[in-house]
C-alpha atoms as a PDB file:
ATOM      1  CA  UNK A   1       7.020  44.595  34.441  1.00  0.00           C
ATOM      2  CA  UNK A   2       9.949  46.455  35.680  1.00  0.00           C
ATOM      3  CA  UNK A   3      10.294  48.068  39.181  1.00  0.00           C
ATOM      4  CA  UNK A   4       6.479  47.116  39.865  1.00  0.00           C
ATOM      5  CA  UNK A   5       5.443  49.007  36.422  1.00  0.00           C
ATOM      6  CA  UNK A   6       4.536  48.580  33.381  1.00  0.00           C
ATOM      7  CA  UNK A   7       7.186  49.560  30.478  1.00  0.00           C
ATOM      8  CA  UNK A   8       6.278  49.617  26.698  1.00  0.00           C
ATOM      9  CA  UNK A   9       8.840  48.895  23.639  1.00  0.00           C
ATOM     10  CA  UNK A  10       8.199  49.739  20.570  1.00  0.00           C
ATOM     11  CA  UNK A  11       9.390  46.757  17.387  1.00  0.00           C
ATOM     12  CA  UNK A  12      10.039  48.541  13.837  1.00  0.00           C
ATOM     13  CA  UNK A  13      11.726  46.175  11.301  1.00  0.00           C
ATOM     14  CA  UNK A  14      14.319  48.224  10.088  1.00  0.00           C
ATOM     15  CA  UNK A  15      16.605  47.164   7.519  1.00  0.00           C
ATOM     16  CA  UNK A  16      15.729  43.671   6.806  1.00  0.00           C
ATOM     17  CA  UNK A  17      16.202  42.904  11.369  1.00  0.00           C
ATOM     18  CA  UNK A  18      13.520  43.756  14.335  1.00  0.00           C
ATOM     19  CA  UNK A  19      14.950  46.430  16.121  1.00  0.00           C
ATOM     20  CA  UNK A  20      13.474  47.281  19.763  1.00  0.00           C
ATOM     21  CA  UNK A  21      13.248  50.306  21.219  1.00  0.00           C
ATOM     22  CA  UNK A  22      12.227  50.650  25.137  1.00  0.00           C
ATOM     23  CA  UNK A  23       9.915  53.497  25.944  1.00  0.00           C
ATOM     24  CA  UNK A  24      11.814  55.988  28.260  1.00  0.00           C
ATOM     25  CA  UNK A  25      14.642  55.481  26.228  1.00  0.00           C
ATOM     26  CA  UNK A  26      16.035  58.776  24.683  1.00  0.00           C
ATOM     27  CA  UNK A  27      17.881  58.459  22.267  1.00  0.00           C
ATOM     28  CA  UNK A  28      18.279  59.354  17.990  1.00  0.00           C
ATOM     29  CA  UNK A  29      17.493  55.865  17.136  1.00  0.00           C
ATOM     30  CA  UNK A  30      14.315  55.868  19.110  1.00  0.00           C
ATOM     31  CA  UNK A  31      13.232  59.620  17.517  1.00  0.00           C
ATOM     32  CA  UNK A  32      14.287  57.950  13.955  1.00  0.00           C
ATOM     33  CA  UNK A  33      11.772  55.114  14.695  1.00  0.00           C
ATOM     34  CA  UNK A  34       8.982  57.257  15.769  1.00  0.00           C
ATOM     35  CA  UNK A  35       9.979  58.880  12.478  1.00  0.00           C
ATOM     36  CA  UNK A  36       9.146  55.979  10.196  1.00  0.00           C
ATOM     37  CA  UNK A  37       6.239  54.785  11.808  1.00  0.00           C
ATOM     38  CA  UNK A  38       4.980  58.157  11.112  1.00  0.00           C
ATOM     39  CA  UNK A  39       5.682  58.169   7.526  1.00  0.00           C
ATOM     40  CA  UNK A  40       4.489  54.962   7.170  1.00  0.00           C
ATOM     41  CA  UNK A  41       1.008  55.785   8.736  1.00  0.00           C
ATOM     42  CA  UNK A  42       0.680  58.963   6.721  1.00  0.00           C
ATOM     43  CA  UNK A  43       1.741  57.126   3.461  1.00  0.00           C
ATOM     44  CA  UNK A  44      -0.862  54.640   4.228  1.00  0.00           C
ATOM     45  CA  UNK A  45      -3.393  56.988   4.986  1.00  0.00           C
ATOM     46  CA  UNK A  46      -2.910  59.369   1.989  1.00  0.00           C
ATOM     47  CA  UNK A  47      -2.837  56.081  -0.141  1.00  0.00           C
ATOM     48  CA  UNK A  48      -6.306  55.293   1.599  1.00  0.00           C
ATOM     49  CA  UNK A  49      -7.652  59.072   0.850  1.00  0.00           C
ATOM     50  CA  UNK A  50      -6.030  59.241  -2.936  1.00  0.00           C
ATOM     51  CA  UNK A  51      -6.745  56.025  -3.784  1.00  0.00           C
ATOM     52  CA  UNK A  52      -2.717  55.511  -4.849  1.00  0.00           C
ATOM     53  CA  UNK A  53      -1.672  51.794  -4.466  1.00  0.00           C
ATOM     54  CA  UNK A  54       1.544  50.521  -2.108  1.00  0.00           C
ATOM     55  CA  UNK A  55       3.408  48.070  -4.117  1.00  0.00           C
ATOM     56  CA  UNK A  56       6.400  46.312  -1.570  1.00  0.00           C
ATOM     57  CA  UNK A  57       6.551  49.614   0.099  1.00  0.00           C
ATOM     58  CA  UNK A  58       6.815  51.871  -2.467  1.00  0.00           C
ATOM     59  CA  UNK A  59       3.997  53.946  -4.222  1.00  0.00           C
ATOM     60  CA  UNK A  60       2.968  52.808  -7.224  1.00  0.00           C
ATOM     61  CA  UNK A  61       1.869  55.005 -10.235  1.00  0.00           C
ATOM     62  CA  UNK A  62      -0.074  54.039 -13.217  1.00  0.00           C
ATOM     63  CA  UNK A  63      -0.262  55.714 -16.886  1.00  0.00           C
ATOM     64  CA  UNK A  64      -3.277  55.415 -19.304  1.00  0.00           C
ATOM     65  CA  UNK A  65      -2.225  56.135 -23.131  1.00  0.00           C
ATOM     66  CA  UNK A  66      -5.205  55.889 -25.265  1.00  0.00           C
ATOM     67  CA  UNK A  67      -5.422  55.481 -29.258  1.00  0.00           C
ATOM     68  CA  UNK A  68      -8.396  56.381 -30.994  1.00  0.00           C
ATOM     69  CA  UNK A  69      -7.564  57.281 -34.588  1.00  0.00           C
ATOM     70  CA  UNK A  70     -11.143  56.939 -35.637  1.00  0.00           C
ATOM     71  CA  UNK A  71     -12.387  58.236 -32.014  1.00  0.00           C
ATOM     72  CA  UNK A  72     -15.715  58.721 -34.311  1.00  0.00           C
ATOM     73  CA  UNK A  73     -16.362  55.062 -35.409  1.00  0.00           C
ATOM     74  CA  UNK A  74     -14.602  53.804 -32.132  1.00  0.00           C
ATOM     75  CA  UNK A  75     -13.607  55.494 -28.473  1.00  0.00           C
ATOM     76  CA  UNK A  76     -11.855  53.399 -25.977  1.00  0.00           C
ATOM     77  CA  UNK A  77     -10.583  54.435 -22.652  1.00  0.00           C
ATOM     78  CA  UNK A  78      -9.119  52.545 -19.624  1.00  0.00           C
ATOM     79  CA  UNK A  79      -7.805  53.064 -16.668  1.00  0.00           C
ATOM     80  CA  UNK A  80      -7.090  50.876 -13.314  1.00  0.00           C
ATOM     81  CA  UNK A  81      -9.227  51.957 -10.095  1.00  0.00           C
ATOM     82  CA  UNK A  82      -7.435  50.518  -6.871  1.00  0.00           C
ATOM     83  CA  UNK A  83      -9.907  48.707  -4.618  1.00  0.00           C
ATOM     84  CA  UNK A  84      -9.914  50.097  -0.760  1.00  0.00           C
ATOM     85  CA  UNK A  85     -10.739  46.583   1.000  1.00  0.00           C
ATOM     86  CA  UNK A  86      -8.313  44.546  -0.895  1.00  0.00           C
ATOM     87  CA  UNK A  87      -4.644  45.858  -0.913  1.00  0.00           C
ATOM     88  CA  UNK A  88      -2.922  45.789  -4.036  1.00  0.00           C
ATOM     89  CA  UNK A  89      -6.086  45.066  -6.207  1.00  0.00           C
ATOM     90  CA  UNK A  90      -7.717  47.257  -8.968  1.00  0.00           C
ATOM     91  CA  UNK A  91     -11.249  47.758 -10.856  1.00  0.00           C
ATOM     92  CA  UNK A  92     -10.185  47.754 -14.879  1.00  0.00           C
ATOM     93  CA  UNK A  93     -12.481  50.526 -15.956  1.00  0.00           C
ATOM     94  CA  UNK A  94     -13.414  50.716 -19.443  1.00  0.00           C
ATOM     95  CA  UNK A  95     -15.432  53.228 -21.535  1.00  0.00           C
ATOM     96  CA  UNK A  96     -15.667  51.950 -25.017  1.00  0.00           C
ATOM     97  CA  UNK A  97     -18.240  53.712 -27.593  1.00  0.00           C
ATOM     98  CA  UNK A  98     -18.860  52.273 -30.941  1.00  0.00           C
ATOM     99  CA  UNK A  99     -21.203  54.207 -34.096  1.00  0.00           C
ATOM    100  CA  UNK A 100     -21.893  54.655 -37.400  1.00  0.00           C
ATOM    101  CA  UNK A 101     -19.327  57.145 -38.971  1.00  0.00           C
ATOM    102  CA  UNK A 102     -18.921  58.646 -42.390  1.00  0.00           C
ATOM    103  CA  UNK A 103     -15.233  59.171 -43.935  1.00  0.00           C
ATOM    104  CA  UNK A 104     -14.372  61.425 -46.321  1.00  0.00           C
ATOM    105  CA  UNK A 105     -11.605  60.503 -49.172  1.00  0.00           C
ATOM    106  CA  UNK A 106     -10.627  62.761 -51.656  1.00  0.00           C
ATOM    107  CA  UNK A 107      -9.533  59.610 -53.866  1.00  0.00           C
ATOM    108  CA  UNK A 108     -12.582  58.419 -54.160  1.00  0.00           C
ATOM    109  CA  UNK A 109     -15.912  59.597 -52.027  1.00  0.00           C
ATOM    110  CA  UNK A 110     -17.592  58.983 -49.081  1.00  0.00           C
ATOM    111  CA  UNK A 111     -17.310  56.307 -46.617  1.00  0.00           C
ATOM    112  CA  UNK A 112     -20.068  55.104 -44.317  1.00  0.00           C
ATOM    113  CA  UNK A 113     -18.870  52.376 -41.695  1.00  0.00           C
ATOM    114  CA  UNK A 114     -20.767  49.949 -39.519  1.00  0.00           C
ATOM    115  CA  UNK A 115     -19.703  47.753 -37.644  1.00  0.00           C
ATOM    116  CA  UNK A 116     -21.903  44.607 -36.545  1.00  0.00           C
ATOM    117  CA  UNK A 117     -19.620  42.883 -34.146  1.00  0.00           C
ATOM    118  CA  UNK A 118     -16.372  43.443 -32.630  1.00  0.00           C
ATOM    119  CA  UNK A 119     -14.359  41.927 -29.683  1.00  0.00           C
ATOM    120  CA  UNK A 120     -12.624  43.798 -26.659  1.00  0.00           C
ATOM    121  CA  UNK A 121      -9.018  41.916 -25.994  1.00  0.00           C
ATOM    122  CA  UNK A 122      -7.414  42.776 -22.829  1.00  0.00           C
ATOM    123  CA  UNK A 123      -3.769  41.457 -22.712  1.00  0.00           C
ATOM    124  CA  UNK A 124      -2.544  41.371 -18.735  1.00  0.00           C
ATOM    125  CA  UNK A 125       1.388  41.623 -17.765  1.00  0.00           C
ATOM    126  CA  UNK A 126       2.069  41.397 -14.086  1.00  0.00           C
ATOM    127  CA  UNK A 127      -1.399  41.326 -13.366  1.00  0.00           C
ATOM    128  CA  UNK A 128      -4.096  38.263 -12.900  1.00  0.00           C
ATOM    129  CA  UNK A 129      -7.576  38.322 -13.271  1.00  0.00           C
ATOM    130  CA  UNK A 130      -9.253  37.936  -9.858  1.00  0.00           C
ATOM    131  CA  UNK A 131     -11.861  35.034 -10.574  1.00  0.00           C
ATOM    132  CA  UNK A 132     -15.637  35.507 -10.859  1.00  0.00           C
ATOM    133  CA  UNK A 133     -15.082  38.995 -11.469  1.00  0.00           C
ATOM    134  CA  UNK A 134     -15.388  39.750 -15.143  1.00  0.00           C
ATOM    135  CA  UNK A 135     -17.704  41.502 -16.712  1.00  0.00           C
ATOM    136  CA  UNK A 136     -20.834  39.515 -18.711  1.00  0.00           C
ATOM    137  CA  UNK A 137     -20.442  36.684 -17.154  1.00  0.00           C
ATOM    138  CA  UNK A 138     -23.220  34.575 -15.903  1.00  0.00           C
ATOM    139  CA  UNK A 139     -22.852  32.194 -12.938  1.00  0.00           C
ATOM    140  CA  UNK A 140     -21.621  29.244 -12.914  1.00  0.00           C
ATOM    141  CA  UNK A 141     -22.141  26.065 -11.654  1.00  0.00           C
ATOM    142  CA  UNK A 142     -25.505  26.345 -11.970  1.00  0.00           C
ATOM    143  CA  UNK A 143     -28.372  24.609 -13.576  1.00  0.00           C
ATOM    144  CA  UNK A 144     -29.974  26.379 -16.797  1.00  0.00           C
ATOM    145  CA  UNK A 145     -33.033  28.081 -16.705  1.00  0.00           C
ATOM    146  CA  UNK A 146     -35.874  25.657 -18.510  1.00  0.00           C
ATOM    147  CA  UNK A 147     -39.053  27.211 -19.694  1.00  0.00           C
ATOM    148  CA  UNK A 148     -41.935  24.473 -20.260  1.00  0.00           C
ATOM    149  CA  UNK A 149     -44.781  25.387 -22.223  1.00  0.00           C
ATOM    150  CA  UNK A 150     -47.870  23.433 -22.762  1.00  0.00           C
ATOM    151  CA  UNK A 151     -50.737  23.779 -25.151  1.00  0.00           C
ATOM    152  CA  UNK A 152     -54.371  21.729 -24.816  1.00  0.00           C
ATOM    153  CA  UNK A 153     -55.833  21.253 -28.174  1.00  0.00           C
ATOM    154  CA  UNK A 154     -59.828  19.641 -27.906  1.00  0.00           C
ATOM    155  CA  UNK A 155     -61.400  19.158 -31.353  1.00  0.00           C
ATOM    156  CA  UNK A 156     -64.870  17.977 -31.345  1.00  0.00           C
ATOM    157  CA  UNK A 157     -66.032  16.062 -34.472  1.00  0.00           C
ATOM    158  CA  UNK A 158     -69.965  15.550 -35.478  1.00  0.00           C
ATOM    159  CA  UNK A 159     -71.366  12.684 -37.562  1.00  0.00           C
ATOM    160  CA  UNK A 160     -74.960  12.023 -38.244  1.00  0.00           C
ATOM    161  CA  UNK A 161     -75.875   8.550 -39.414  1.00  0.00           C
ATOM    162  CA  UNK A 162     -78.696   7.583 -40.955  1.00  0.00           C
ATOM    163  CA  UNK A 163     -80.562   4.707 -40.750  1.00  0.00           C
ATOM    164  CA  UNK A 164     -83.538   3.618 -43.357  1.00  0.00           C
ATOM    165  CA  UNK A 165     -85.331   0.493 -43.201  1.00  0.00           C
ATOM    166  CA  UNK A 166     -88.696  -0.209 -45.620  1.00  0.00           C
ATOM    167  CA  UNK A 167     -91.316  -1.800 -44.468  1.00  0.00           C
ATOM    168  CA  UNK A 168     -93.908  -3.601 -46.416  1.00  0.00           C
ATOM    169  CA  UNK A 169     -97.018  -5.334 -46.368  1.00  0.00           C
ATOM    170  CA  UNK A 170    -100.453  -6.511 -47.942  1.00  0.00           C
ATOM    171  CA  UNK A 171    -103.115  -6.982 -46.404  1.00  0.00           C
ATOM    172  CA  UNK A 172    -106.224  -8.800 -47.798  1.00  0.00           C
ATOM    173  CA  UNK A 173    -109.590  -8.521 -46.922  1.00  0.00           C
ATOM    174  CA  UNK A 174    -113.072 -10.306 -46.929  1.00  0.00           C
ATOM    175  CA  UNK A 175    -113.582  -8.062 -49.851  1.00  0.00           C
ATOM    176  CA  UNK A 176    -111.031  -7.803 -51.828  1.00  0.00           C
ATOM    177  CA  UNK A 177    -107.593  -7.539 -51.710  1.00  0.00           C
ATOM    178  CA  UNK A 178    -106.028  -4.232 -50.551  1.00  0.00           C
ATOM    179  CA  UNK A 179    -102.609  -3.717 -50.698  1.00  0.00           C
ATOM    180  CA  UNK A 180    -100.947  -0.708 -48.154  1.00  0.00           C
ATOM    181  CA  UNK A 181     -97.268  -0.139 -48.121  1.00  0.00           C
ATOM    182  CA  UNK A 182     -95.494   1.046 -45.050  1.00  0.00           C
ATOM    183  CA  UNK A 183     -92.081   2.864 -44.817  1.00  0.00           C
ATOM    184  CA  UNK A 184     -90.904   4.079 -41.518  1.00  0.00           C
ATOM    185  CA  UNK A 185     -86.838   5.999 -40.954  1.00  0.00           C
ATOM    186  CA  UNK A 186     -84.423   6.437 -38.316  1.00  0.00           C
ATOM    187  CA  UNK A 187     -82.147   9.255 -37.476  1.00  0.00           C
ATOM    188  CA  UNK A 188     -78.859   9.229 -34.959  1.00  0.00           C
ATOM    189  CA  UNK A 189     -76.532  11.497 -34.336  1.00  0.00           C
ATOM    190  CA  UNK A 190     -72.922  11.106 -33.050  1.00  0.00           C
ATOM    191  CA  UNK A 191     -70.665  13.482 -31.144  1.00  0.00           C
ATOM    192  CA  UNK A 192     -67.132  12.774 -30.913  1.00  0.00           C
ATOM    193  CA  UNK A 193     -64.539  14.837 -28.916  1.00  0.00           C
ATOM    194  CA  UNK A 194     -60.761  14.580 -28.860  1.00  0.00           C
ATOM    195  CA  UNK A 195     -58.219  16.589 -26.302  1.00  0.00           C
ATOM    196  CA  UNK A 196     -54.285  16.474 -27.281  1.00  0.00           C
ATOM    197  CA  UNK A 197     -51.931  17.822 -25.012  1.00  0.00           C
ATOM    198  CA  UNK A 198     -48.722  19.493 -26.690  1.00  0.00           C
ATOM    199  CA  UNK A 199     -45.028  20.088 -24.500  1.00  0.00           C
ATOM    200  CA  UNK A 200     -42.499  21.885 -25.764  1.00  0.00           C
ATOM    201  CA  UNK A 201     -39.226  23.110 -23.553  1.00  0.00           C
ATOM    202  CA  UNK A 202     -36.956  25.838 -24.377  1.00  0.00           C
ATOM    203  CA  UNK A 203     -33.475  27.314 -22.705  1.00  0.00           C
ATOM    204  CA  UNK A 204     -33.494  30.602 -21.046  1.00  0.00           C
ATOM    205  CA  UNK A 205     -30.101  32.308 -22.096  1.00  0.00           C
ATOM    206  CA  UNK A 206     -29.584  35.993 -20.297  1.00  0.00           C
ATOM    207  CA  UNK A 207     -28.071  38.466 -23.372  1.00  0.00           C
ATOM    208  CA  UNK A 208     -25.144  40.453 -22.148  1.00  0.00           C
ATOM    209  CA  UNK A 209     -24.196  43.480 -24.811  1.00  0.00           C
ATOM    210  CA  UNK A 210     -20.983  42.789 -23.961  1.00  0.00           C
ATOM    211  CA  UNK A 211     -19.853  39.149 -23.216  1.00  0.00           C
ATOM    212  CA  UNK A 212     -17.022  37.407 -21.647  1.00  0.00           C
ATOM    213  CA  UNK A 213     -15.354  34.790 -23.161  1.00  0.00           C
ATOM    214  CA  UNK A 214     -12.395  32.703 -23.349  1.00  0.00           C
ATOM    215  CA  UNK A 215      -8.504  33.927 -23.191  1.00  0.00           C
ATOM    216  CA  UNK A 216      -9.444  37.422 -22.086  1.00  0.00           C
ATOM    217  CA  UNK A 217     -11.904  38.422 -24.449  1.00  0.00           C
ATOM    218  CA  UNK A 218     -15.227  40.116 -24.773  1.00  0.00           C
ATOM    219  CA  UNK A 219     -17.665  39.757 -26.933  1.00  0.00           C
ATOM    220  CA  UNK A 220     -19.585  43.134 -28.427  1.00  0.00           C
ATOM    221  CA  UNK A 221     -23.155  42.618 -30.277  1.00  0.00           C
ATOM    222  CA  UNK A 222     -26.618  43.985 -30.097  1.00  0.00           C
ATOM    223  CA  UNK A 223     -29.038  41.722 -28.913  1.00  0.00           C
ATOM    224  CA  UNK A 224     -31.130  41.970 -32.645  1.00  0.00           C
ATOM    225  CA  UNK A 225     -27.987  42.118 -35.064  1.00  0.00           C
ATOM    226  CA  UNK A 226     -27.860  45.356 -36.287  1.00  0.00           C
ATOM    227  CA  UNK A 227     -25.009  47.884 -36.408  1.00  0.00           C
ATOM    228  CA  UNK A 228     -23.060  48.333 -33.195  1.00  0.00           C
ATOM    229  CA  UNK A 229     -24.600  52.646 -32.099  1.00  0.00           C
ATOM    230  CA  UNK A 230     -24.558  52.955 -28.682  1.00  0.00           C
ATOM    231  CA  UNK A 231     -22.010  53.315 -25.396  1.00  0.00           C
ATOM    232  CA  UNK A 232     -21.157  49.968 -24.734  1.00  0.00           C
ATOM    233  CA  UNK A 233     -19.272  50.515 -21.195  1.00  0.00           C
ATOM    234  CA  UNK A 234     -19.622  53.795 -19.536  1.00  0.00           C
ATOM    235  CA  UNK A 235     -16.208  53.888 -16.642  1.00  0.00           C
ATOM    236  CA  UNK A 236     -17.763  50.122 -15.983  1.00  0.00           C
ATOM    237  CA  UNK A 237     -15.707  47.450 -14.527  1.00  0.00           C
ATOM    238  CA  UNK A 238     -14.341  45.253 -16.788  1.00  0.00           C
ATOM    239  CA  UNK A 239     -12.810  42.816 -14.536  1.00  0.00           C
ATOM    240  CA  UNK A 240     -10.972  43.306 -11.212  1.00  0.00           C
ATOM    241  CA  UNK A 241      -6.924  42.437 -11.316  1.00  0.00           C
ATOM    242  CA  UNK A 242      -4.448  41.406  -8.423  1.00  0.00           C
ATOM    243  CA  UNK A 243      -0.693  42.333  -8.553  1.00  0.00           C
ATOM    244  CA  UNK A 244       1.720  39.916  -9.133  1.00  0.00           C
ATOM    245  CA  UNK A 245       4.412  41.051  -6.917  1.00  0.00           C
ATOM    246  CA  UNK A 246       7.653  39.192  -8.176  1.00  0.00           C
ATOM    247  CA  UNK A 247       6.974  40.868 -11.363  1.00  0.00           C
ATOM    248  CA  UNK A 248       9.251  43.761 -13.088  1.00  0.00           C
ATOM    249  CA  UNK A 249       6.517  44.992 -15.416  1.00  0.00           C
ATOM    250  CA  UNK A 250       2.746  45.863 -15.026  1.00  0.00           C
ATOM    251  CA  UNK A 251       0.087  46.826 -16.976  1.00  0.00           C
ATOM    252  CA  UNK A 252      -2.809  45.729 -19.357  1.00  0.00           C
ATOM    253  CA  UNK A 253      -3.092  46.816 -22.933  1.00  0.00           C
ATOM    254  CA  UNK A 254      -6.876  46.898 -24.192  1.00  0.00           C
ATOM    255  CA  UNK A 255      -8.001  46.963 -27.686  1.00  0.00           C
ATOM    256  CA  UNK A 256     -10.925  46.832 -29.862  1.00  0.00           C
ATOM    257  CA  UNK A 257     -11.017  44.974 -33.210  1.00  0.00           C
ATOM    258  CA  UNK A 258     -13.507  43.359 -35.432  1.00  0.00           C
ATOM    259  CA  UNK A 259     -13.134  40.707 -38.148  1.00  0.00           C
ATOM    260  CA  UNK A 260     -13.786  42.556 -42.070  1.00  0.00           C
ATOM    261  CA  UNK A 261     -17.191  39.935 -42.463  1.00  0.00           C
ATOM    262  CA  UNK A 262     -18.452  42.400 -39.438  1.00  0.00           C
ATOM    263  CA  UNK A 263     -17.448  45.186 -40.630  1.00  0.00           C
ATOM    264  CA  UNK A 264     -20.190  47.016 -43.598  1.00  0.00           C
ATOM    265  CA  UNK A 265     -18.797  49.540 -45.603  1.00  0.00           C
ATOM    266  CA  UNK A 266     -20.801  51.727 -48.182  1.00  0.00           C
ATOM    267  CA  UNK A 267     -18.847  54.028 -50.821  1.00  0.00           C
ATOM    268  CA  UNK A 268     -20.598  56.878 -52.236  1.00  0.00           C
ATOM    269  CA  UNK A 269     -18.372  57.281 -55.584  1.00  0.00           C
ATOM    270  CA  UNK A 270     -17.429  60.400 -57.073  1.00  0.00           C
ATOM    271  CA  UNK A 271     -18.491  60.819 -60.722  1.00  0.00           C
ATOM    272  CA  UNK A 272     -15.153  62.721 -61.602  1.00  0.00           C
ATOM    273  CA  UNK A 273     -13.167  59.382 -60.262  1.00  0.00           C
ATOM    274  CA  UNK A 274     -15.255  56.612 -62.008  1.00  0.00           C
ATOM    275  CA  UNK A 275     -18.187  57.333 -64.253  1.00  0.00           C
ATOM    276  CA  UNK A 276     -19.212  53.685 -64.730  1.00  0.00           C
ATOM    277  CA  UNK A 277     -21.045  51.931 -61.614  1.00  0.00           C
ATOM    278  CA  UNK A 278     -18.785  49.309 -60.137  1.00  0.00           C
ATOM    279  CA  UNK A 279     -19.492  45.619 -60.471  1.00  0.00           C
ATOM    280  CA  UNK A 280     -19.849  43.082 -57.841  1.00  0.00           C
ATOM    281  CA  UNK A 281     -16.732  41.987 -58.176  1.00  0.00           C
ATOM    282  CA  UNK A 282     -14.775  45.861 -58.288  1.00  0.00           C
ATOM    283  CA  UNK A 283     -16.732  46.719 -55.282  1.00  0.00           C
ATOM    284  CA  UNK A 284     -15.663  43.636 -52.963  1.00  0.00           C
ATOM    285  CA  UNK A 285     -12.262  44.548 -54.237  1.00  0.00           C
ATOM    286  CA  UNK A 286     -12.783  48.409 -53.163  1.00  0.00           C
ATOM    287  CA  UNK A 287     -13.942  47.188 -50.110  1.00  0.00           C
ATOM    288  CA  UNK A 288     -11.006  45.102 -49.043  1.00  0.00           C
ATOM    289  CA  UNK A 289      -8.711  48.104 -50.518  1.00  0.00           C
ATOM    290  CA  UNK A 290     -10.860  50.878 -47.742  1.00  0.00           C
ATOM    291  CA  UNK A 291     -10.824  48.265 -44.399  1.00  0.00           C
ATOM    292  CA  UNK A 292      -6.825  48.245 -45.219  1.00  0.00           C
ATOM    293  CA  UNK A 293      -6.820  51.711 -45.073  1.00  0.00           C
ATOM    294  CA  UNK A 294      -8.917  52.087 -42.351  1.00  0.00           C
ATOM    295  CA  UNK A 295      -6.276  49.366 -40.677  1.00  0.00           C
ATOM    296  CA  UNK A 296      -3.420  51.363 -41.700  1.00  0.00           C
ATOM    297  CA  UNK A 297      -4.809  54.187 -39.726  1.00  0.00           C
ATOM    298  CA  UNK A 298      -5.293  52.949 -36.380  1.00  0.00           C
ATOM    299  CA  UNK A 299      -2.327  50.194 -36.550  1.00  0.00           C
ATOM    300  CA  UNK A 300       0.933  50.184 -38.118  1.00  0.00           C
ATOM    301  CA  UNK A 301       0.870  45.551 -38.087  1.00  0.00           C
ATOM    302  CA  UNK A 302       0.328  43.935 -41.329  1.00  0.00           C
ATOM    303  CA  UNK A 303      -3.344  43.359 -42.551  1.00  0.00           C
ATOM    304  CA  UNK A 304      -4.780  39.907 -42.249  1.00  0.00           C
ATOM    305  CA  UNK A 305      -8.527  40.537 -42.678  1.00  0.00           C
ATOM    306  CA  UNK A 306      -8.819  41.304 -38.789  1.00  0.00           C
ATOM    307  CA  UNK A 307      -9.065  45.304 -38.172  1.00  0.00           C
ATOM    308  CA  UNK A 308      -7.741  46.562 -34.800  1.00  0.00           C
ATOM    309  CA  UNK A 309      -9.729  50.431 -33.992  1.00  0.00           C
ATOM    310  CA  UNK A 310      -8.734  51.396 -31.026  1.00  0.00           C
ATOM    311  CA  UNK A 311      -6.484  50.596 -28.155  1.00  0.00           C
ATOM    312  CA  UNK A 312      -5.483  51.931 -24.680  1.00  0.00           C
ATOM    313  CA  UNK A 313      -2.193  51.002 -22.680  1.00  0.00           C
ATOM    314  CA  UNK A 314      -1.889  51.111 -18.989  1.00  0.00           C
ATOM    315  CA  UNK A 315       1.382  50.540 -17.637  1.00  0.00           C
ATOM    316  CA  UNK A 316       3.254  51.619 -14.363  1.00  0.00           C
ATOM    317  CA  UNK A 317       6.555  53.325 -16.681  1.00  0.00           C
ATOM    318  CA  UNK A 318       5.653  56.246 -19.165  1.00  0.00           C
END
């Protein structure tokens, strides 16, 4: 209250120090403070309507590089969404696509790829998973689902015993003997009934496609085994992320890989290359010789019988 009014100050912290600036005031610091606050609220607000992230006061811009030599057999795509309730948070959204695909090599014929299983890796720098948040995960804490059956089982059993018993007899008379023989039977029957009662309890596990595991990893399989032919994630959330502020760097490199056991590969020889079938032994060979190649394609690291496909890099430099 000053002179029986009311007088209103505006506080901006400028420079690492609250400066105060009394309304009424003219002067060029005052104007410079109405200034910022200005930019800041229009920053904030196009970061609101954009969906651009502040990071410590400064905008921060994200690049998606994705590798998909054999976009055919494998796609992957990523890319970070930032969430509007929770500054400086983001949606991981992947689309990853796996199918059957045929190769063509000059050297030797055609190659038809499957793939049975494979694993999504997501490697984090400057970035933490937020918890309870990834993607095929069930809940926790809880108790598993039991399923109790039970099964009546009645047999009835029938027995008929028989029972024979001979009578016999003479009878004299005032004339002369007479002899008369008698036989007489007896039939029973039994009925027996028996009930059993049979329990058996089994687990209820829900089947997620794709499946969270341990160390930042995700599971991909088909719920009956068979080759991997379908869009796996379609721009769905793989797990929501939190900045780390203190750090320099940040960014999250996916990939998609799959161990050679999972991977099922046919070759359709060509008759002008090798006119005698190949044995078991050749073709396991031949096989090992086309997942190195197929290795060497999408990744220049040395093979080690695990192939990496795809990947896709998201980092806040170019």
């Amino acid at each position: 209250m000053v002179n029986g009014g009311t007088q209103y100050a505006v506080v901006v912290y400028l420079a690492g120090s609250f400066v105060v600036f009394r309304a009424g005031s003219r002067c060029p610091e005052r104007e410079r403070a109405y200034d910022i606050i200005a930019m800041i609220v229009s920053v904030e607000y196009v970061c609101r309507v954009t969906g651009c992230p502040l990071s410590n006061g400064i905008i921060m811009n994200y690049f998606s590089d994705d590798q998909n030599p054999l976009a055919q057999l494998i796609e992957l795509k990523s890319s970070l969404v930032p969430k509007n309730e929770t500054f400086g948070n983001f949606d991981l959204v992947v689309e990853l696509r796996i199918n059957p695909d045929e190769i063509e090599e000059d050297r030797i014929g055609t190659i038809r790829v499957e793939l049975l299983e494979a694993t999504l890796f997501a490697d984090f720098s400057g970035l933490r998973v937020v918890p309870k948040t990834r993607h095929g995960q069930g809940e926790t804490g809880g108790t598993a689902r039991i399923e109790l059956q039970r099964e009546i089982v009645t047999s009835k059993t029938s027995e008929t015993e028989k029972k024979r018993s001979a009578d016999a007899s003479l009878v004299a008379s005032g004339v002369g003997p007479e002899g008369k023989l008698g036989l007489s039977g007896n039939l029973s029957k039994l009925n027996a009934e028996t009930i059993t009662l049979r329990e058996s309890e089994s687990s209820i596990e829900d089947f997620y496609p794709v499946r969270a595991l341990s160390d930042d990893r995700w599971k991909i399989a088909n719920r009956e085994g068979g080759p991997l032919n379908t869009a796996f994630l379609d721009n769905d959330r793989l797990c929501e992320v939190s900045e780390v502020q203190e750090a320099n760097f940040k960014g999250v490199v996916t990939s998609v890989a799959a161990k050679q056991k999972h991977v099922r590969i046919k070759l359709e020889q060509k008759a002008s290359i090798l006119a005698a079938p190949f044995t078991r032994n050749q073709q396991a060979l031949m096989n090992i010789v086309i997942a190195k190649s197929l290795h060497e394609r999408g990744q220049t690291s040395d093979y080690s019988g695990f192939l990496v496909f795809s990947q896709s890099t998201i980092s806040d430099e170019r």
